[in-house]
C-alpha atoms as a PDB file:
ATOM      1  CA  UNK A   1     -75.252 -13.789  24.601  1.00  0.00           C
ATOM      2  CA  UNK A   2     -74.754 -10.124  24.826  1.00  0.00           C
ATOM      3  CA  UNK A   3     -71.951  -8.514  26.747  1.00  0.00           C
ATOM      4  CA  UNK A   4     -72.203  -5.292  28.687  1.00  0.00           C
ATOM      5  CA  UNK A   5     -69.261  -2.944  30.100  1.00  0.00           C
ATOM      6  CA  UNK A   6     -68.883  -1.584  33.682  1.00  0.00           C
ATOM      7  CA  UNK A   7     -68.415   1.840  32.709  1.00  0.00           C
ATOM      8  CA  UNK A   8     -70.609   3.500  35.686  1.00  0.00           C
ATOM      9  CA  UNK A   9     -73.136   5.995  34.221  1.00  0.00           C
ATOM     10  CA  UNK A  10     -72.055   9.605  34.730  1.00  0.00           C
ATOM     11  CA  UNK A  11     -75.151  12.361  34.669  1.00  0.00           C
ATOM     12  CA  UNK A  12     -74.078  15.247  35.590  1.00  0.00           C
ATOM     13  CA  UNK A  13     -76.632  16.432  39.001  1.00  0.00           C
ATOM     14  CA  UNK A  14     -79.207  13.501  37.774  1.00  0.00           C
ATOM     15  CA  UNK A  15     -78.994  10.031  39.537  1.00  0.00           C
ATOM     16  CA  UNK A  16     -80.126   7.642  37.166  1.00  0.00           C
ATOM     17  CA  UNK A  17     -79.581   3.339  38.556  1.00  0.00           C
ATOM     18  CA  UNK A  18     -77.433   1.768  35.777  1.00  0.00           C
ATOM     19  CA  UNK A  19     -80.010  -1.370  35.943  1.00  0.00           C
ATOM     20  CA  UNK A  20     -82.199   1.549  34.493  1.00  0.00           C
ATOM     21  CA  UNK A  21     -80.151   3.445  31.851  1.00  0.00           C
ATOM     22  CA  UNK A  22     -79.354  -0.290  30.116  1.00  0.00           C
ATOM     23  CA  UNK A  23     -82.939  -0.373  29.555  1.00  0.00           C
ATOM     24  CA  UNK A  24     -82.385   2.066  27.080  1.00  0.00           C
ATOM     25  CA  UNK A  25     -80.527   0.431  24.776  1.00  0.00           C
ATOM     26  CA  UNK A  26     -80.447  -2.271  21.918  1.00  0.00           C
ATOM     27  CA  UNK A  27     -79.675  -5.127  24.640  1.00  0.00           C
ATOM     28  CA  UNK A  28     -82.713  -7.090  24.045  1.00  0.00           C
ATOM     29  CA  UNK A  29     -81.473  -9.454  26.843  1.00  0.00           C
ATOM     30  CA  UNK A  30     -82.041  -6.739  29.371  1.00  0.00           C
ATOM     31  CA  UNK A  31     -84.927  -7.584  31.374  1.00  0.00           C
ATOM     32  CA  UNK A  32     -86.498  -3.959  31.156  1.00  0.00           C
ATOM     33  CA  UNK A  33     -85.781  -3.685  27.566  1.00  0.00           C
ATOM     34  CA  UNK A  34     -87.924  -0.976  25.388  1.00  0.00           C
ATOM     35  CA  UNK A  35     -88.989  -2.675  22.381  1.00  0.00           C
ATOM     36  CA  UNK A  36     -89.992   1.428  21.462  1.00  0.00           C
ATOM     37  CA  UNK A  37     -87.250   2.900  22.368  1.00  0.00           C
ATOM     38  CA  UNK A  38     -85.447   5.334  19.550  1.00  0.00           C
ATOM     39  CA  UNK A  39     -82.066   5.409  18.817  1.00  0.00           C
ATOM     40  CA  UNK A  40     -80.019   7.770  16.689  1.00  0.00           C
ATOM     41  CA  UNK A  41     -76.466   7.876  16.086  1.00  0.00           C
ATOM     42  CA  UNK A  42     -74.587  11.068  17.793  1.00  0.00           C
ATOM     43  CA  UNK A  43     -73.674  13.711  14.932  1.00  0.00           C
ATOM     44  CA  UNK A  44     -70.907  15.088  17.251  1.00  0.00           C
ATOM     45  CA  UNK A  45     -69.154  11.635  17.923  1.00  0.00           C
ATOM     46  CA  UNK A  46     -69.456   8.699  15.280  1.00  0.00           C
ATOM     47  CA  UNK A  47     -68.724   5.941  17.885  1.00  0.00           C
ATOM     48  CA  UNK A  48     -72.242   7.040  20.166  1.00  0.00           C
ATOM     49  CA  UNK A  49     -75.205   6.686  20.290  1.00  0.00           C
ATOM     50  CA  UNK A  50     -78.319   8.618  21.790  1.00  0.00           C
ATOM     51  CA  UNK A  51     -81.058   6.564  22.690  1.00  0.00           C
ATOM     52  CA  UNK A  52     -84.594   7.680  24.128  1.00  0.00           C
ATOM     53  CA  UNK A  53     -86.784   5.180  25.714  1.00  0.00           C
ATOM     54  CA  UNK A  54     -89.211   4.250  28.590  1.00  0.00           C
ATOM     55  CA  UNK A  55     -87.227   3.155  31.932  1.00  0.00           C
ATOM     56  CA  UNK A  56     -88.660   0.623  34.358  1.00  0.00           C
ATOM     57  CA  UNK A  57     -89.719   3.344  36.695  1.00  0.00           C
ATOM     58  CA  UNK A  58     -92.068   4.949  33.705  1.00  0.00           C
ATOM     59  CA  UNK A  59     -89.814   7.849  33.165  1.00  0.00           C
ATOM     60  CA  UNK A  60     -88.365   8.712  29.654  1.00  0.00           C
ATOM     61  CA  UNK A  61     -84.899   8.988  29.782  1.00  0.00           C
ATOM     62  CA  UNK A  62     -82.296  10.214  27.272  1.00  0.00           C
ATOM     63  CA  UNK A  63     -78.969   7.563  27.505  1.00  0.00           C
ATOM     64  CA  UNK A  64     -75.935   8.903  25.491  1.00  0.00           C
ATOM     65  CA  UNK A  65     -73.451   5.129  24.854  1.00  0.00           C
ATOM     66  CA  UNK A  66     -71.542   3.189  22.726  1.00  0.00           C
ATOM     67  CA  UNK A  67     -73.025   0.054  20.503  1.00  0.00           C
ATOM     68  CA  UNK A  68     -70.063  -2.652  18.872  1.00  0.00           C
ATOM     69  CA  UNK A  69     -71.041  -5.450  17.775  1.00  0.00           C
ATOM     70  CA  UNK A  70     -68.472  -8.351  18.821  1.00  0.00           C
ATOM     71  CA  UNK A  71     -69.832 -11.526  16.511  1.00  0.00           C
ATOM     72  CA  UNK A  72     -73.261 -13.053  15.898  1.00  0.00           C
ATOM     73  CA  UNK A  73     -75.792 -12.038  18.124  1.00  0.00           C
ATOM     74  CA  UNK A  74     -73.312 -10.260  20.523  1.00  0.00           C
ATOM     75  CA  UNK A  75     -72.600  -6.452  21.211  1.00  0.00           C
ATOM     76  CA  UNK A  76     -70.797  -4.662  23.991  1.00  0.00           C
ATOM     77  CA  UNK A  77     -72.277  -1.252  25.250  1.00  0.00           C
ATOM     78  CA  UNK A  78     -70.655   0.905  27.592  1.00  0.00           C
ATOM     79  CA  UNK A  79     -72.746   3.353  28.798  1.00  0.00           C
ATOM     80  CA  UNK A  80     -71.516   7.577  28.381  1.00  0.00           C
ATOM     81  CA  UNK A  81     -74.440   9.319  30.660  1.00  0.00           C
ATOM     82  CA  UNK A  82     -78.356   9.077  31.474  1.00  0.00           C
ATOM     83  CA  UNK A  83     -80.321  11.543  32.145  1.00  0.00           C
ATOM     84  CA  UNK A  84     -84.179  12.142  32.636  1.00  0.00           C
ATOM     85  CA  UNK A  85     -85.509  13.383  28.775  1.00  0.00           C
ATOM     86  CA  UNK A  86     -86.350  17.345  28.820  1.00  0.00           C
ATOM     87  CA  UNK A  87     -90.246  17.771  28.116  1.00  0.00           C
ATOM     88  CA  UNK A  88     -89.043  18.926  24.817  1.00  0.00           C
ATOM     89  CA  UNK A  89     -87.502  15.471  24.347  1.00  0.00           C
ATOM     90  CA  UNK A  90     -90.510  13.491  25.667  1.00  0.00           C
ATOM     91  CA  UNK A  91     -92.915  15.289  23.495  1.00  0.00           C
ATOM     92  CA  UNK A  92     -90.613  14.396  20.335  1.00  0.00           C
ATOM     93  CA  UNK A  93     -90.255  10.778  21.795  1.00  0.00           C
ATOM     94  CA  UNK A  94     -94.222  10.550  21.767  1.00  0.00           C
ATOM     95  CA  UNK A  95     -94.784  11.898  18.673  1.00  0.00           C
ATOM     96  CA  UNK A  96     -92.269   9.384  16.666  1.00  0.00           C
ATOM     97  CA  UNK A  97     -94.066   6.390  18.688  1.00  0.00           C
END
């Protein structure tokens, strides 16, 4: 069973559904997961992550959150901020696929 926060999703001018951000990240449960998706830990804070992936409304977005894993086969993400991905950041995303 995975376990998810309820830390609302904060993106500065960009409205981005919660439902939709979790499906860019590592909870497999999610039912919009992105088995493509790529995530990177954040250089500026250990404890993040930044994760690009595919969202259920085919738009690439760029989700900045938290992974802990709390026993076997169980993590807790809280999610920082979503945000569409730049074209910069889609072209990169493509290319690594």
């Amino acid at each position: 069973s995975t376990t998810k926060s309820v830390t609302p999703v904060i993106a500065s001018d960009h409205e981005v559904p919660r439902q939709e951000a979790l499906a860019i990240t590592p909870l497999e449960s999610h039912p919009f997961y992105d088995p493509l998706m790529i995530s990177m830990p954040d250089d500026e804070h250990a404890e993040r992550w930044i994760t690009i992936g595919q969202a259920s409304l085919c738009r690439t977005l760029l989700v900045v959150h938290t992974y802990v894993e709390v026993g076997i086969n169980r993590a807790s993400v809280s999610l920082i901020s979503a945000r569409p991905a730049t074209k910069q950041e889609r072209q990169q995303y493509e290319e690594m696929l």
